[in-house]
C-alpha atoms as a PDB file:
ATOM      1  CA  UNK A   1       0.335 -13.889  37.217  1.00  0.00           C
ATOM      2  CA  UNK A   2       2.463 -16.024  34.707  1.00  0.00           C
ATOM      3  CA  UNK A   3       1.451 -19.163  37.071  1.00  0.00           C
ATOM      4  CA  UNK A   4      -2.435 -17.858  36.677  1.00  0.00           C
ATOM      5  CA  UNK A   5      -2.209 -18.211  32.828  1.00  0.00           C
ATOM      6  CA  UNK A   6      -0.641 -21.503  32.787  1.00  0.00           C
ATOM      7  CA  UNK A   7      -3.308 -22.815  35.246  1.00  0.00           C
ATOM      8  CA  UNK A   8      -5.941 -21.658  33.245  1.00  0.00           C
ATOM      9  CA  UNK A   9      -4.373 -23.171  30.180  1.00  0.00           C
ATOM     10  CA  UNK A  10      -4.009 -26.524  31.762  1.00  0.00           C
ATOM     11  CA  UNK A  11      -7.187 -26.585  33.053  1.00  0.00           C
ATOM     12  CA  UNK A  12      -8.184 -25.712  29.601  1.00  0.00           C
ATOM     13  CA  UNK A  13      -6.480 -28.933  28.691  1.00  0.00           C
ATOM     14  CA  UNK A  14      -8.749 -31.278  30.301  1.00  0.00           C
ATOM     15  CA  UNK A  15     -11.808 -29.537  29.298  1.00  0.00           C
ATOM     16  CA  UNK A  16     -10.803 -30.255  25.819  1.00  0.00           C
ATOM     17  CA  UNK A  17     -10.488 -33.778  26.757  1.00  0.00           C
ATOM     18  CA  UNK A  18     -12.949 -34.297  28.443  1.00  0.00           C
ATOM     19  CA  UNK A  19     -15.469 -32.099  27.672  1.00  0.00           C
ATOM     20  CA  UNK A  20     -14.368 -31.857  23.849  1.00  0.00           C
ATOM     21  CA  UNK A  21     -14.416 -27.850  24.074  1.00  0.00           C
ATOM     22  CA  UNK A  22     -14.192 -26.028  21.042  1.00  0.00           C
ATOM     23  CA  UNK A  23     -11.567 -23.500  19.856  1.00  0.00           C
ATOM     24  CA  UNK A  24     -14.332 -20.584  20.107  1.00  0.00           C
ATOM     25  CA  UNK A  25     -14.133 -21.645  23.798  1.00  0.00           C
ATOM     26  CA  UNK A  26     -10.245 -21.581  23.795  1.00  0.00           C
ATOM     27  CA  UNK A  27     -10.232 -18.386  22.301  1.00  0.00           C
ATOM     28  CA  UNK A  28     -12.985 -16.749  25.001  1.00  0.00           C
ATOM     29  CA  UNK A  29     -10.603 -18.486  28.281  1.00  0.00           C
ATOM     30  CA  UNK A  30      -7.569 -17.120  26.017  1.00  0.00           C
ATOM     31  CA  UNK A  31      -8.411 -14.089  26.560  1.00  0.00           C
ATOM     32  CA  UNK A  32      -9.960 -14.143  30.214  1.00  0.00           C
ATOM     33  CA  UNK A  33      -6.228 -15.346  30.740  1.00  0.00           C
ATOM     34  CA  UNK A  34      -4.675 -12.372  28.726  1.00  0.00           C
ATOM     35  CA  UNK A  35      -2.548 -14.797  26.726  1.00  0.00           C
ATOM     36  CA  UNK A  36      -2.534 -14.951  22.698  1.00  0.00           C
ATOM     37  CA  UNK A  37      -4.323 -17.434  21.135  1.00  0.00           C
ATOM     38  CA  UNK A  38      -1.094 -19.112  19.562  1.00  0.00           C
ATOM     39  CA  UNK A  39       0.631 -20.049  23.251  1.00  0.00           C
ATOM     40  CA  UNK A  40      -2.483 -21.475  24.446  1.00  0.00           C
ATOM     41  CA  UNK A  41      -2.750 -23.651  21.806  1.00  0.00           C
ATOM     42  CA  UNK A  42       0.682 -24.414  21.968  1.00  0.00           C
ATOM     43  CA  UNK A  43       0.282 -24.983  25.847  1.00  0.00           C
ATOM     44  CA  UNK A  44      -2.836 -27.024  25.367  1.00  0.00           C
ATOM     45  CA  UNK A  45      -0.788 -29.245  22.811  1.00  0.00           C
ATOM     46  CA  UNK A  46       2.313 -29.926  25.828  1.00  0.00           C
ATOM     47  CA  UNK A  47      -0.278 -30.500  28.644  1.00  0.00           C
ATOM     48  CA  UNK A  48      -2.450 -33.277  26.762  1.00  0.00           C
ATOM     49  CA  UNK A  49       0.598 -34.665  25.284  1.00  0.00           C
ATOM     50  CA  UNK A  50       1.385 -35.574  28.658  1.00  0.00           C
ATOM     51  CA  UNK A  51      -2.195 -36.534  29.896  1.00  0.00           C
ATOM     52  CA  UNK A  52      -3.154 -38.129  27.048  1.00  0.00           C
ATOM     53  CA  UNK A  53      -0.114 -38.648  23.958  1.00  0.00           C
ATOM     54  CA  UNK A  54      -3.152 -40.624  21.715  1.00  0.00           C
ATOM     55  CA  UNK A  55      -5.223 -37.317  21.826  1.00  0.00           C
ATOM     56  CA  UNK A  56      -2.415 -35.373  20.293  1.00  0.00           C
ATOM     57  CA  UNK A  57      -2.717 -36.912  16.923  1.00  0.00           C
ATOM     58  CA  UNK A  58      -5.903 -35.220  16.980  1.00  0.00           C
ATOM     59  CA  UNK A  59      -5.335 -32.172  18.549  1.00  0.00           C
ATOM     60  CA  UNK A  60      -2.780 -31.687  15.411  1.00  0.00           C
ATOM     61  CA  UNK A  61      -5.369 -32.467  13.010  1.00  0.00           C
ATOM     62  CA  UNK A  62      -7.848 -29.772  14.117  1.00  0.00           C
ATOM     63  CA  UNK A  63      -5.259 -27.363  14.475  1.00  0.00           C
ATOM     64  CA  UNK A  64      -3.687 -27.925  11.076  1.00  0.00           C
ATOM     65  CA  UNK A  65      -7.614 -27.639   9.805  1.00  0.00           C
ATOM     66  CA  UNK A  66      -8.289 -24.536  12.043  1.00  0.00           C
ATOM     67  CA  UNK A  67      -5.021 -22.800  10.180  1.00  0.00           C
ATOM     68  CA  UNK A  68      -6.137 -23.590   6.940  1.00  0.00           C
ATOM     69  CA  UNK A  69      -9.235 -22.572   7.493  1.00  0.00           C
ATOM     70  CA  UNK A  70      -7.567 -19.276   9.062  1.00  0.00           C
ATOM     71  CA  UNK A  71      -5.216 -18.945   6.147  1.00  0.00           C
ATOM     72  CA  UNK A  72      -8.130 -18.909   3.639  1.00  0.00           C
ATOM     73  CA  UNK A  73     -10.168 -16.759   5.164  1.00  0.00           C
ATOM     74  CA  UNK A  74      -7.571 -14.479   5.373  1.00  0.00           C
ATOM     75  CA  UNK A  75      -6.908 -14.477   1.993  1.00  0.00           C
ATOM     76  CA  UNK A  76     -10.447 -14.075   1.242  1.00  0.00           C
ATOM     77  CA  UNK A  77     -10.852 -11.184   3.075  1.00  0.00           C
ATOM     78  CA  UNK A  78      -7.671  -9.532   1.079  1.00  0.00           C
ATOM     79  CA  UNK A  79      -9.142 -10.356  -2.169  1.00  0.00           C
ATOM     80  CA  UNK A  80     -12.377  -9.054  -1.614  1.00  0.00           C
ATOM     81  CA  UNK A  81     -10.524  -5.640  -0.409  1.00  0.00           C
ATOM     82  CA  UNK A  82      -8.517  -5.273  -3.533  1.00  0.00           C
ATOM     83  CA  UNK A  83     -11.762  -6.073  -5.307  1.00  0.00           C
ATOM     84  CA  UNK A  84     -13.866  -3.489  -3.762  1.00  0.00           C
ATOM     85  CA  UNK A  85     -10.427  -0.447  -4.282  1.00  0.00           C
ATOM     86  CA  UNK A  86     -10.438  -1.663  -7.858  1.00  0.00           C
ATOM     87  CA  UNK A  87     -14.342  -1.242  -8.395  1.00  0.00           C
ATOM     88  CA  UNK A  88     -13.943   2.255  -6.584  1.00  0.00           C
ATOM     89  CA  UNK A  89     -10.257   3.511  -8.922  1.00  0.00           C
ATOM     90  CA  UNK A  90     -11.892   2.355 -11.652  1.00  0.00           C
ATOM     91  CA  UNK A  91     -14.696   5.038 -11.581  1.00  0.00           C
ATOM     92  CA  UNK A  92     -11.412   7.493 -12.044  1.00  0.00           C
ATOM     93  CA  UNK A  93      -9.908   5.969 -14.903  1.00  0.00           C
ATOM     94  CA  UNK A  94      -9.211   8.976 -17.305  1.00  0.00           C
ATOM     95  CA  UNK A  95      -9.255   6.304 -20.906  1.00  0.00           C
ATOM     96  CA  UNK A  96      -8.702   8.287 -23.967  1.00  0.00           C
ATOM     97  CA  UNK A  97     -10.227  11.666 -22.408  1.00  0.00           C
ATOM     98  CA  UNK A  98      -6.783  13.536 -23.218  1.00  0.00           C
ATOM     99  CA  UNK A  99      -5.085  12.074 -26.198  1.00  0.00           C
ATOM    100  CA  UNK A 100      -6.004  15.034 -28.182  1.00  0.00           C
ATOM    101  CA  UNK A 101      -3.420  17.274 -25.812  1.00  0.00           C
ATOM    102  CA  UNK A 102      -0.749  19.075 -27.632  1.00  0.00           C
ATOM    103  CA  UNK A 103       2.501  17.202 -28.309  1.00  0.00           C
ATOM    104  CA  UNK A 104       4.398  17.439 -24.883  1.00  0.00           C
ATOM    105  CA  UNK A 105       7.433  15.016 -23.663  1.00  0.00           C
ATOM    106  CA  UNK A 106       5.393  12.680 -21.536  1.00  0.00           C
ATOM    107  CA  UNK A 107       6.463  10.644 -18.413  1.00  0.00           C
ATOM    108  CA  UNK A 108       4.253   7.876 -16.125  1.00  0.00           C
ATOM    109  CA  UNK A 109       4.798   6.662 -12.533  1.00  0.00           C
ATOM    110  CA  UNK A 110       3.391   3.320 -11.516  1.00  0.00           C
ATOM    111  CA  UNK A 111       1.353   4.164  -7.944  1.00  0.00           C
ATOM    112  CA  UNK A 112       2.134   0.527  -6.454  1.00  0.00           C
ATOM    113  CA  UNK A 113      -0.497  -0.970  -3.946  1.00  0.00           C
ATOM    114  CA  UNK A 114      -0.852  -3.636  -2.053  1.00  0.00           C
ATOM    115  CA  UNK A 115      -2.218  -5.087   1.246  1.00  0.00           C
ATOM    116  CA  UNK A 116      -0.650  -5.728   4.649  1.00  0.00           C
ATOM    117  CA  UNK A 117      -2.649  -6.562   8.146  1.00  0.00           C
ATOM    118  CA  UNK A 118      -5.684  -5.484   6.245  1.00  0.00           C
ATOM    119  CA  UNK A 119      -4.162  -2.006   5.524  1.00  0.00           C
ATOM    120  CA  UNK A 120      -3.349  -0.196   2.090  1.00  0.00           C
ATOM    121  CA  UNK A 121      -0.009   0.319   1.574  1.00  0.00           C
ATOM    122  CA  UNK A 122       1.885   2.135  -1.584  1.00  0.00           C
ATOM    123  CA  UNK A 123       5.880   1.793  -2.907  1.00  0.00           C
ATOM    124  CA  UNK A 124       7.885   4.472  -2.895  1.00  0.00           C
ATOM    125  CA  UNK A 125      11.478   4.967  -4.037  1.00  0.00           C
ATOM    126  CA  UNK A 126      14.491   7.450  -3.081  1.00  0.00           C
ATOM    127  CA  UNK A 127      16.062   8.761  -6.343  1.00  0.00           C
ATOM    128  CA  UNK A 128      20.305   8.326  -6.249  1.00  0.00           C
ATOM    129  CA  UNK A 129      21.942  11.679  -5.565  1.00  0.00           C
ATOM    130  CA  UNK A 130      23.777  11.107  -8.675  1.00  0.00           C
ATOM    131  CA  UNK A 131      20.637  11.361 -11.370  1.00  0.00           C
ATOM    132  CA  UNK A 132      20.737  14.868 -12.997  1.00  0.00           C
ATOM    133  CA  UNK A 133      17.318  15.407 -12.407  1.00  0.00           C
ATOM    134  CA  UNK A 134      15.297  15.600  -8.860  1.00  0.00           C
ATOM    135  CA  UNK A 135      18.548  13.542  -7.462  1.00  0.00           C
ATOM    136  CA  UNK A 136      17.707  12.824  -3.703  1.00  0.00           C
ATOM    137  CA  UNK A 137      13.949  12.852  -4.471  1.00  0.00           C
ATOM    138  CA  UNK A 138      10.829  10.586  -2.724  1.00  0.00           C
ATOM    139  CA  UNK A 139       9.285   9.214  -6.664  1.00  0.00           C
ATOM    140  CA  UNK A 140       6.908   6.750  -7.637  1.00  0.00           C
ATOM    141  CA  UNK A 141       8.756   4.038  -9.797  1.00  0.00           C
ATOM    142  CA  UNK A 142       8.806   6.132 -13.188  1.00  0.00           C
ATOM    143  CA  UNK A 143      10.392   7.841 -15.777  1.00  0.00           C
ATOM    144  CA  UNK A 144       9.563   9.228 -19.081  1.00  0.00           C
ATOM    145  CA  UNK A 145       8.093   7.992 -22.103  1.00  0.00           C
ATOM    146  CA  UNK A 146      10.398   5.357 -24.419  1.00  0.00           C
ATOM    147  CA  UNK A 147       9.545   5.566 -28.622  1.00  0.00           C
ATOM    148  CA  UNK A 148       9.045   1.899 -27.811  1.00  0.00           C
ATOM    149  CA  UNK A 149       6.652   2.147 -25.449  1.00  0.00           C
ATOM    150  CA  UNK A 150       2.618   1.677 -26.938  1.00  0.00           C
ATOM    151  CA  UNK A 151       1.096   3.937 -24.361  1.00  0.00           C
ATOM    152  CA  UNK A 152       1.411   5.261 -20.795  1.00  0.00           C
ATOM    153  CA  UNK A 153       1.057   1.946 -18.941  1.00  0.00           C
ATOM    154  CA  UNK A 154       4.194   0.473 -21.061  1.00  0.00           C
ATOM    155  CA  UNK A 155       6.593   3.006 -19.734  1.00  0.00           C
ATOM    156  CA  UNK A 156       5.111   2.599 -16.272  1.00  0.00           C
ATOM    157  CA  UNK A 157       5.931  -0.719 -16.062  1.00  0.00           C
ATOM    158  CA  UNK A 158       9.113  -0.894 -18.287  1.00  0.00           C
ATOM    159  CA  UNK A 159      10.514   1.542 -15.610  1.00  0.00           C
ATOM    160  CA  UNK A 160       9.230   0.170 -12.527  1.00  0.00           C
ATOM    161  CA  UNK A 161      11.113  -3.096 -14.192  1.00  0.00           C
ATOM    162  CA  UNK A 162      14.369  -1.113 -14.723  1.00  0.00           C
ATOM    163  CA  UNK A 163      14.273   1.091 -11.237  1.00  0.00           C
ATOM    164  CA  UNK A 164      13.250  -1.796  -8.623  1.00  0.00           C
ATOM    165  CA  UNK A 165      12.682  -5.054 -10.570  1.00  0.00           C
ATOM    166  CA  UNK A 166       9.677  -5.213 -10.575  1.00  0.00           C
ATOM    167  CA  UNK A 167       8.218  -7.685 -13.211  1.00  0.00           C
ATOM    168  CA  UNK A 168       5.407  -6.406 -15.212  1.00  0.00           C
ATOM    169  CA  UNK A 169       3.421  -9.338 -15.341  1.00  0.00           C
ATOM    170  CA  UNK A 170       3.337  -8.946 -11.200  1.00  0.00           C
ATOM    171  CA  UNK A 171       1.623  -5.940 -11.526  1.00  0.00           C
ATOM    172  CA  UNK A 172      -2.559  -5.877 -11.633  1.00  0.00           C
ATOM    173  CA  UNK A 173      -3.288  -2.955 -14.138  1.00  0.00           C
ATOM    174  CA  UNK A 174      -5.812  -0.697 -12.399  1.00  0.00           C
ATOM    175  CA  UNK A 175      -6.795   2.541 -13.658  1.00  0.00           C
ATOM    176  CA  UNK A 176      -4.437   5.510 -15.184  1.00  0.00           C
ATOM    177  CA  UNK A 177      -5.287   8.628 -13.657  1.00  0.00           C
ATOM    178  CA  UNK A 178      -5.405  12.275 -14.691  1.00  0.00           C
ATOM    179  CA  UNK A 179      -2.149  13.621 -16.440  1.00  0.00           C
ATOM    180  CA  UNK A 180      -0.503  16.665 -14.356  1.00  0.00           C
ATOM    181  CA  UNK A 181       2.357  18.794 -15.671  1.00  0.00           C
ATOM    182  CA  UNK A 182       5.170  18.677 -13.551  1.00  0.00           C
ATOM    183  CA  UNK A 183       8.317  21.159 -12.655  1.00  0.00           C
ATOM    184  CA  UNK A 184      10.421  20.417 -15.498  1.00  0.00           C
ATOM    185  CA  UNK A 185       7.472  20.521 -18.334  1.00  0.00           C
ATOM    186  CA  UNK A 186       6.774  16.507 -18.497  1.00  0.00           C
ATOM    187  CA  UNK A 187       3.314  15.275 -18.614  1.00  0.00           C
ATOM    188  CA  UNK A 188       2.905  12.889 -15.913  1.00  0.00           C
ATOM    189  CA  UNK A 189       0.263  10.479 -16.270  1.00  0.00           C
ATOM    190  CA  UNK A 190      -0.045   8.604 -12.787  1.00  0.00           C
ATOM    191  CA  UNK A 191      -0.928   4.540 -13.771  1.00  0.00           C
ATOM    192  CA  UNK A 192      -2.180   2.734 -10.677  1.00  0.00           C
ATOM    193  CA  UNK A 193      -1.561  -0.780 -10.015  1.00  0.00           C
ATOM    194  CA  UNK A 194      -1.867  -4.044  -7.284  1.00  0.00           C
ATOM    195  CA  UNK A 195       1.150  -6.191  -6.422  1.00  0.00           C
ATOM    196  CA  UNK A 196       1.946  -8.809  -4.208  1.00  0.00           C
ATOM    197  CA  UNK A 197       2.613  -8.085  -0.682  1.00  0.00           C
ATOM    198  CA  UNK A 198       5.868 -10.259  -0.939  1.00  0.00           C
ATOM    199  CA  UNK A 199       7.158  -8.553  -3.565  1.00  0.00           C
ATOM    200  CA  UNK A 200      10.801  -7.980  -2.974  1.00  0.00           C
ATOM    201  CA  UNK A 201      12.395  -4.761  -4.641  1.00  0.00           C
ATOM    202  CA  UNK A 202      15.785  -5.085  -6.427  1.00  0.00           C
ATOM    203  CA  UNK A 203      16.641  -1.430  -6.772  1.00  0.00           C
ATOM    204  CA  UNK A 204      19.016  -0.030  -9.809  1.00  0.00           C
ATOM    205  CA  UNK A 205      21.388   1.672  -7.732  1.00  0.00           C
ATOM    206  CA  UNK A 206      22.278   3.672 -10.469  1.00  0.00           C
ATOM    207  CA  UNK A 207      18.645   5.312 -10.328  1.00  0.00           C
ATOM    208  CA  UNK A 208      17.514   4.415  -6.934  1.00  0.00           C
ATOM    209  CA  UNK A 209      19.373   4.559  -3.481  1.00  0.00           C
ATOM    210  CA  UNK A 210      16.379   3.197  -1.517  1.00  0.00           C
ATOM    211  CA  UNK A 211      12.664   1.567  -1.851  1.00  0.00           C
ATOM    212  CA  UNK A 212      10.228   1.972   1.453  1.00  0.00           C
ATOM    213  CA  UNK A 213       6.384   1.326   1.870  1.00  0.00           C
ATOM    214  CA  UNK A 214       3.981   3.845   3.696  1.00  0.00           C
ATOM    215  CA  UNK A 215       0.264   3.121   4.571  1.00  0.00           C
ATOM    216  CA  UNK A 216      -1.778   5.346   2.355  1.00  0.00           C
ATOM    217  CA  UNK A 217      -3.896   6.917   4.919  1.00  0.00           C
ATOM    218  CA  UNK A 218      -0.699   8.116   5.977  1.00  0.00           C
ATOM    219  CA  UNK A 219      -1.597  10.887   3.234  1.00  0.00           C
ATOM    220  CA  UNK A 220      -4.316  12.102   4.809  1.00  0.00           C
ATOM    221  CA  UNK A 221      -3.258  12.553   8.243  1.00  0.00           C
ATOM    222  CA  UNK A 222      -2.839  16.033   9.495  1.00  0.00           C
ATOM    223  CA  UNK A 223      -0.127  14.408  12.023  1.00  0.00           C
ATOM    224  CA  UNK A 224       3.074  14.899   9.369  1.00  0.00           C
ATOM    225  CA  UNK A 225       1.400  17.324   6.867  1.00  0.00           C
ATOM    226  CA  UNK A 226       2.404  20.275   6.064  1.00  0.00           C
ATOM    227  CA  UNK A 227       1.499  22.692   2.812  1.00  0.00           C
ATOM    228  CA  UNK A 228       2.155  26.495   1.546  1.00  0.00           C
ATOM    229  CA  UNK A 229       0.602  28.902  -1.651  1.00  0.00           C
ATOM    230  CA  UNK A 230       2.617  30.186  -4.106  1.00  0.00           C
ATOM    231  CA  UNK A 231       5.803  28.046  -4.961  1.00  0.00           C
ATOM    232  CA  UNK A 232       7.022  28.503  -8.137  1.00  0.00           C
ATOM    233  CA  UNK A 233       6.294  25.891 -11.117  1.00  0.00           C
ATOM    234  CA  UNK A 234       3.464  24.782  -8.874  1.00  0.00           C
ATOM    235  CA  UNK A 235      -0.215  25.253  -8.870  1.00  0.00           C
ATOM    236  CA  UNK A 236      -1.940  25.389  -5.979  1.00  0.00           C
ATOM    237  CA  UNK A 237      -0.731  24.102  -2.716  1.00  0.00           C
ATOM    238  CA  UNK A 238       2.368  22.608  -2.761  1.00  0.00           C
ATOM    239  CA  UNK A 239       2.134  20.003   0.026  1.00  0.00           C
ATOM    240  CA  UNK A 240       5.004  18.309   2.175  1.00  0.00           C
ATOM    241  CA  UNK A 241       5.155  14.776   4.583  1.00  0.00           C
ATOM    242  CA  UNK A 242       7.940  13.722   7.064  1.00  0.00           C
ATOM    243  CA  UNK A 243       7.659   9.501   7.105  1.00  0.00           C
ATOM    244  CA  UNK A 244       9.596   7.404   9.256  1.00  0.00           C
ATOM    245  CA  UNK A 245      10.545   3.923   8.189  1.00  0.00           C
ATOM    246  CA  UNK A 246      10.170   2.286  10.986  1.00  0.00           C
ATOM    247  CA  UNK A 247      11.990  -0.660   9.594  1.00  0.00           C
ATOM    248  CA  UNK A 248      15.120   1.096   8.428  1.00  0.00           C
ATOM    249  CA  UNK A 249      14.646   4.117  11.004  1.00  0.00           C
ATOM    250  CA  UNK A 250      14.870   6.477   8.179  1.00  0.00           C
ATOM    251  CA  UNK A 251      13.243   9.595   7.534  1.00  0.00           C
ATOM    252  CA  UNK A 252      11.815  10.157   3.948  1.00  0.00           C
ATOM    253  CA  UNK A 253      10.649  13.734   2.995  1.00  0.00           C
ATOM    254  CA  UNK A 254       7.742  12.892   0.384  1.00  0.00           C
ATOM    255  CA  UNK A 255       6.562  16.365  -1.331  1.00  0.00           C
ATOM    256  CA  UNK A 256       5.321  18.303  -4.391  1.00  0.00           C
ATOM    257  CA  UNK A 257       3.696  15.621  -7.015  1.00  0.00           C
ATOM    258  CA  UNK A 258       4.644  12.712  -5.519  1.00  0.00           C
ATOM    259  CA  UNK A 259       2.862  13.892  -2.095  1.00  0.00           C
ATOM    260  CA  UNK A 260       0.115  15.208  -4.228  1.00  0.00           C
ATOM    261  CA  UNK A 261      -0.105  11.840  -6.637  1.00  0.00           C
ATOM    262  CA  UNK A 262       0.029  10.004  -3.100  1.00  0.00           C
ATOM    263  CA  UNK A 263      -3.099  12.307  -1.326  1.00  0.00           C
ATOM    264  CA  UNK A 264      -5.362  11.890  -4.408  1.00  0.00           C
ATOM    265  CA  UNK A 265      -4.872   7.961  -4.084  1.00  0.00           C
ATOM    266  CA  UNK A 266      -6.063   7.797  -0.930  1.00  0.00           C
ATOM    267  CA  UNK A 267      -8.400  10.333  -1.446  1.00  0.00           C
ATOM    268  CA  UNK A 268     -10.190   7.958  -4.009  1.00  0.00           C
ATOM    269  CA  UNK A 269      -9.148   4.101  -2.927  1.00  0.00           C
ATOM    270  CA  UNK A 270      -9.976   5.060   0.925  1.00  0.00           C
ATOM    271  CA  UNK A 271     -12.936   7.072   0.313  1.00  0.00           C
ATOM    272  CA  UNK A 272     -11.828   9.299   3.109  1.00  0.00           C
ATOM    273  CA  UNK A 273     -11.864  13.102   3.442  1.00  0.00           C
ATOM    274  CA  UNK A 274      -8.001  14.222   4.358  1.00  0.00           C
ATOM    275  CA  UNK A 275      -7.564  16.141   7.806  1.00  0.00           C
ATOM    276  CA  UNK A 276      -6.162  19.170   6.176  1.00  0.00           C
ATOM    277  CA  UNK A 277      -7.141  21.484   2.962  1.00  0.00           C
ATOM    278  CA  UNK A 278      -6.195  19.884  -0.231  1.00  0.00           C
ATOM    279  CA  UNK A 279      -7.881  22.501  -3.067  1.00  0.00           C
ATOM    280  CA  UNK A 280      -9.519  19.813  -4.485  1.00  0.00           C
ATOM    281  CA  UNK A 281     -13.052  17.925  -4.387  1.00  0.00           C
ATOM    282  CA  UNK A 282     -12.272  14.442  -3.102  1.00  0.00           C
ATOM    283  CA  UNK A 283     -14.910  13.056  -4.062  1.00  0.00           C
ATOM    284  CA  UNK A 284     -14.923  14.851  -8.103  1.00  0.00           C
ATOM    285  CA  UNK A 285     -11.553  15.800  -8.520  1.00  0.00           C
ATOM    286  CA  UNK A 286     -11.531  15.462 -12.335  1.00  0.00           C
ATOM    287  CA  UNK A 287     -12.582  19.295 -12.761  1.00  0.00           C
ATOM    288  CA  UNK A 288      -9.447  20.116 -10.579  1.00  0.00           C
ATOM    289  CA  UNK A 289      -6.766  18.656 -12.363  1.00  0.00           C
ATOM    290  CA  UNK A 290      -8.436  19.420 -15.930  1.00  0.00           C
ATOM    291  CA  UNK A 291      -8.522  23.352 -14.914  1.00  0.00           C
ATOM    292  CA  UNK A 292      -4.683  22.737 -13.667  1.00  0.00           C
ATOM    293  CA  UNK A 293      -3.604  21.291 -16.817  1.00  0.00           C
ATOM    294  CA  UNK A 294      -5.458  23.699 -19.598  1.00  0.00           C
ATOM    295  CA  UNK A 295      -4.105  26.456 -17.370  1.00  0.00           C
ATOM    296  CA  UNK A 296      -0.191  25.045 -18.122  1.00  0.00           C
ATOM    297  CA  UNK A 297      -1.341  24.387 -21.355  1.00  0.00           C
ATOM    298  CA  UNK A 298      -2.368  27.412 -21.952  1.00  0.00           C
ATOM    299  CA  UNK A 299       1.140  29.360 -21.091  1.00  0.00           C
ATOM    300  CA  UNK A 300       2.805  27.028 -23.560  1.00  0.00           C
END
C-alpha cells in the first residue's frame, strides 16, 4: 500500500517535468493515492531533486507562491466570516434602549469570539475557589462596574484586562446585548467582542484558576444539554453543559447565565435553531429578556 503511494507520487514527479502538470492535478492523483497534499508535495520535491536538481529551484518557487496564495485566501475567507457575524450581532445591539432602568449595581462580561478551522469559538474562564462569590464557577471574563469606568464596554474590557490579560485594544467591539439580572441582584449587560485567534491568556490566579475555548455551536447541541423549571433566583429554564477540553482533558460544567449568555450567542451569530427548548424566540429574543427583566424589576 505504502509502496503504491510512493509510486504514484514518483510517477507524479515526471509528469510535472515533463508534462508541466499543475498542482490541481497533484491534488486530484493526491487523493486517488489517499495521501495529503503536503507529503506529496514534499515527495515530488525529493524525487525531482534527484531527476532533475535545476528544476527544484522552481518547484520551490511555485510552492512558496501556491502557500501564499493559500495563506491569503485563508485569511480572506476568515475576514469575510467575522464580517458577515458582525453584520448579523449588530442587528441585536441593545444602544441606549435601557439607560432609563432604576439605579441597580451593574456588572458586564466580555463574550470573546474568534475563529479557528473556519469554526466560531468563545473564551471562557474558571473562577478561583478562593473568590467569595460564585468561587469554582464557568464565567465570561467580567466583573462589576468600576466609578471609573464610562459605560458598560469599559468595565468589560478593564476586567477581561485584569482576569486573563487581555489587552483592550485586541478586542473588536461588537455589539452589547440585552442586560439580565443575575442571582446575586447585579445587572449584567453581556458586551460581545472579536479577538485574535492567537491570543494567549495570562490568567490572574487570584481571580481565575483556568481559561478554555469551546466552539459555540457547542451551545446548541442537545448532545451535553441539559435544563430544569423552577430554580430559585432564576427565570425560566435554568440550563446546564458538561464540556471536555480536549486539550487539557478537563471537564468544565458551564450553567445558569453563563450557559444562557453562551446559547443566545449562538443563537444569533450562527443563525441556528438549538436542538432543545430554550423559552425564547431565536430569531426575536428582545421581547424575552425585556419581559425577564421588568418582571425582576418589578419585585424590587
Amino acid at each position: 500500500m505504502v509502496l503504491g503511494k510512493f509510486t504514484i507520487i514518483y510517477t507524479l514527479a515526471f509528469l510535472q517535468r515533463r508534462c508541466f502538470l499543475n498542482y490541481h492535478g497533484l491534488i486530484r492523483l493526491s487523493a486517488a493515492a489517499n495521501v495529503s497534499f503536503t507529503v506529496s508535495i514534499t515527495v515530488l520535491f525529493l524525487a525531482v531533486n534527484v531527476c532533475c536538481p535545476r528544476f527544484c529551484v522552481y518547484l520551490i518557487i511555485s510552492r512558496t507562491r501556491l502557500f501564499k496564495t493559500w495563506t491569503l485566501t485563508r485569511s480572506l475567507t476568515i475576514m469575510h466570516v467575522i464580517e458577515e457575524i458582525i453584520g448579523i450581532l449588530k442587528q441585536f445591539d441593545i444602544g441606549d434602549k435601557f439607560s432609563n432602568l432604576p439605579l441597580l449595581p451593574r456588572a458586564s462580561v466580555l463574550i470573546p469570539l474568534f475563529v479557528r478551522s473556519g469554526r466560531l469559538y468563545t473564551l471562557l474562564t474558571l473562577r478561583s475557589k478562593e473568590l467569595r462569590t460564585s468561587a469554582g464557577e464557568v464565567c465570561f471574563p467580567g466583573g462589576k462596574r468600576d466609578p471609573s469606568d464610562h459605560d458598560d464596554v469599559d468595565t468589560a474590557l478593564r476586567e477581561a484586562e485584569e482576569e486573563i490579560g487581555l489587552s483592550p485594544d485586541d478586542v473588536q467591539v461588537v455589539c452589547t446585548l440585552f442586560p439580565i439580572i443575575n442571582k446575586t441582584g447585579l445587572l449584567v449587560t453581556p458586551v460581545v467582542g472579536f479577538i485574535e485567534e492567537s491570543f494567549c491568556p495570562s490568567p490572574n490566579p487570584a481571580e481565575v484558576s483556568a481559561v478554555f475555548t469551546v466552539p459555540l455551536d457547542f451551545f446548541t447541541s442537545k448532545e451535553d444539554h441539559h435544563s430544569t423549571y423552577g430554580v430559585v433566583g432564576m427565570s425560566g429554564l435554568l440550563h446546564s453543559f458538561y464540556f471536555v477540553d480536549t486539550d487539557s482533558g478537563s471537564q468544565y460544567h458551564i450553567w445558569g447565565l453563563t450557559a444562557l449568555l453562551a446559547i443566545l450567542v449562538a443563537v444569533l451569530a450562527l443563525k441556528k435553531k438549538p436542538e432543545f427548548e430554550v423559552g425564547f424566540d431565536s430569531e426575536d429574543p428582545l421581547a424575552f429578556f425585556q419581559q425577564i427583566l421588568h418582571r425582576r424589576i418589578s419585585k424590587l
